[in-house]
Protein backbone atom coordinates (compact mmCIF):
# COMPACT_ATOMS: atom_id res chain seq x y z
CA UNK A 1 -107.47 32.42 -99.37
CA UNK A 2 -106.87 29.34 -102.03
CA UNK A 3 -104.92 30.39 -105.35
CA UNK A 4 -103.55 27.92 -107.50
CA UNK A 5 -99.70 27.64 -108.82
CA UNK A 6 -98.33 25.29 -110.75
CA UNK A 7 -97.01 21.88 -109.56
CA UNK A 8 -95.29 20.91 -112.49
CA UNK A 9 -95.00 18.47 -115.74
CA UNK A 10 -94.28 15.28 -114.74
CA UNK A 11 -95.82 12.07 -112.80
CA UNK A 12 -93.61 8.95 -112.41
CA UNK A 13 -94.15 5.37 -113.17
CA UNK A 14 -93.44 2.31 -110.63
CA UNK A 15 -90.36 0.58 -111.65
CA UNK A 16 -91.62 -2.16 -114.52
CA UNK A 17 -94.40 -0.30 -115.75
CA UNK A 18 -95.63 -1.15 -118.82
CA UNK A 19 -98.04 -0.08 -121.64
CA UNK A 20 -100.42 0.46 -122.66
CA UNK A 21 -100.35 3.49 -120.83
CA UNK A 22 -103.43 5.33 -120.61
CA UNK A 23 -103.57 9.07 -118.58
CA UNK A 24 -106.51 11.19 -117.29
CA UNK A 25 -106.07 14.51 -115.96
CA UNK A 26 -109.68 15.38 -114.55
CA UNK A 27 -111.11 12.58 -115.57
CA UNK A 28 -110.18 13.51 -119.31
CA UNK A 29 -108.39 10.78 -121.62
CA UNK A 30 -105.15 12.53 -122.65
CA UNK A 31 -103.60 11.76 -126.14
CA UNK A 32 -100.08 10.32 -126.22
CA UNK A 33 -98.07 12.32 -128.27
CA UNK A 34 -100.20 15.26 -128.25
CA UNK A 35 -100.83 16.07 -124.23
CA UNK A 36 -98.13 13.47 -123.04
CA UNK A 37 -95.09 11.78 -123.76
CA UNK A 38 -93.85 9.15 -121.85
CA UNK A 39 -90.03 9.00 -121.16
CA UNK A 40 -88.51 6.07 -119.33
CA UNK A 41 -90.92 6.18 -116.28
CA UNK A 42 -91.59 9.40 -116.60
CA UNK A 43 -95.04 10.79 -118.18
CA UNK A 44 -94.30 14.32 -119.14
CA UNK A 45 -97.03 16.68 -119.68
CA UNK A 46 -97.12 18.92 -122.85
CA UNK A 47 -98.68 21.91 -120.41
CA UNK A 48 -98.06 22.66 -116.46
CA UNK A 49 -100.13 21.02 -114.43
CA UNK A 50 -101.93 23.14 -111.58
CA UNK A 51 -102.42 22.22 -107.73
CA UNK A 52 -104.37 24.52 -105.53
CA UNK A 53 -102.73 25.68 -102.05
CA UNK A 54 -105.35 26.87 -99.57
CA UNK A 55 -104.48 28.80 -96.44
CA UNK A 56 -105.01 27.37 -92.69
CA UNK A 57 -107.76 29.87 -92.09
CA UNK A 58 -109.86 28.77 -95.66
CA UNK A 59 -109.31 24.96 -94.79
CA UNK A 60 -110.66 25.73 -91.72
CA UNK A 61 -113.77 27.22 -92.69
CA UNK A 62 -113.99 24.42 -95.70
CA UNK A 63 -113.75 22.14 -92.93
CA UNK A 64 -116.74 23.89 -90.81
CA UNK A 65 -118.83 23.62 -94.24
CA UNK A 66 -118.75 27.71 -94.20
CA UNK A 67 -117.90 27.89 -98.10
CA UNK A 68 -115.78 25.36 -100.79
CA UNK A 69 -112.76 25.69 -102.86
CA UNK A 70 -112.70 27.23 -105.87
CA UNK A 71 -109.09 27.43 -107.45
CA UNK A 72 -107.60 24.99 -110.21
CA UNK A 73 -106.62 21.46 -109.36
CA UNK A 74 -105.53 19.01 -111.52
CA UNK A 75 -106.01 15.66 -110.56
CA UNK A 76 -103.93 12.54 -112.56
CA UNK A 77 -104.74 8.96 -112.74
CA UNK A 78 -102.65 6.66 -114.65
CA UNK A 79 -103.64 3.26 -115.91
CA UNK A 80 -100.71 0.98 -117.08
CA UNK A 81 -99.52 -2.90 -116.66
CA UNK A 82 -97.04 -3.96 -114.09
CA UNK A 83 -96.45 -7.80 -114.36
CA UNK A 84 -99.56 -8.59 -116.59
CA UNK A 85 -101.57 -7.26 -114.56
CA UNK A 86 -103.41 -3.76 -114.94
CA UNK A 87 -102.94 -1.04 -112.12
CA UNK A 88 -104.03 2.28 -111.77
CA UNK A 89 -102.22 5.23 -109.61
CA UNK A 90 -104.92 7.50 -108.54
CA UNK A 91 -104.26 11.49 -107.84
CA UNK A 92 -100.89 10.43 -109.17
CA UNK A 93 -98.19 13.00 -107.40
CA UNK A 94 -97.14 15.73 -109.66
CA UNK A 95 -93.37 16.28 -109.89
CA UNK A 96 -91.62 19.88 -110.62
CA UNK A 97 -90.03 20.11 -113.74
């Protein structure tokens, strides 16, 4: 069985990372100031972000093709500028709290 729990609030930046700063969470643009905040090279999240945990037996059967996944997970990318150049951290880790 999948469920999914909640990872937590926070991604982190490379060290020199620079803005702009620009962050997706599903492939959604999220606001600075209003969804995000970013905090030395921390991005913190205004709301918990959620990471779904699947059980040996379901990934096994995703794995076979017998049925999918159907629980919450949050995927972040995070575009910013590290030495004039743009870079992007895809399916960024989320960090507890």
């Amino acid at each position: 069985m999948s469920e999914s729990v909640e990872a937590g609030r926070r991604v982190r930046l490379p060290q020199g990372a620079e803005r702009p700063i620009q962050v997706f969470i599903n492939g959604t643009e999220q606001r600075d100031g209003a969804d995000y905040t970013v905090r030395g090279r921390d991005v913190l999240f205004t709301r918990p972000l959620m990471k779904e945990q699947v059980s040996g037996g379901r990934w096994l059967a995703m794995a076979l093709g017998l049925f999918g996944s159907y629980g919450k997970h949050d995927t972040v990318d995070v575009h910013f500028r590290l030495r004039g150049e743009t870079r992007v951290i895809s399916d960024a880790e989320v960090l507890p709290d």
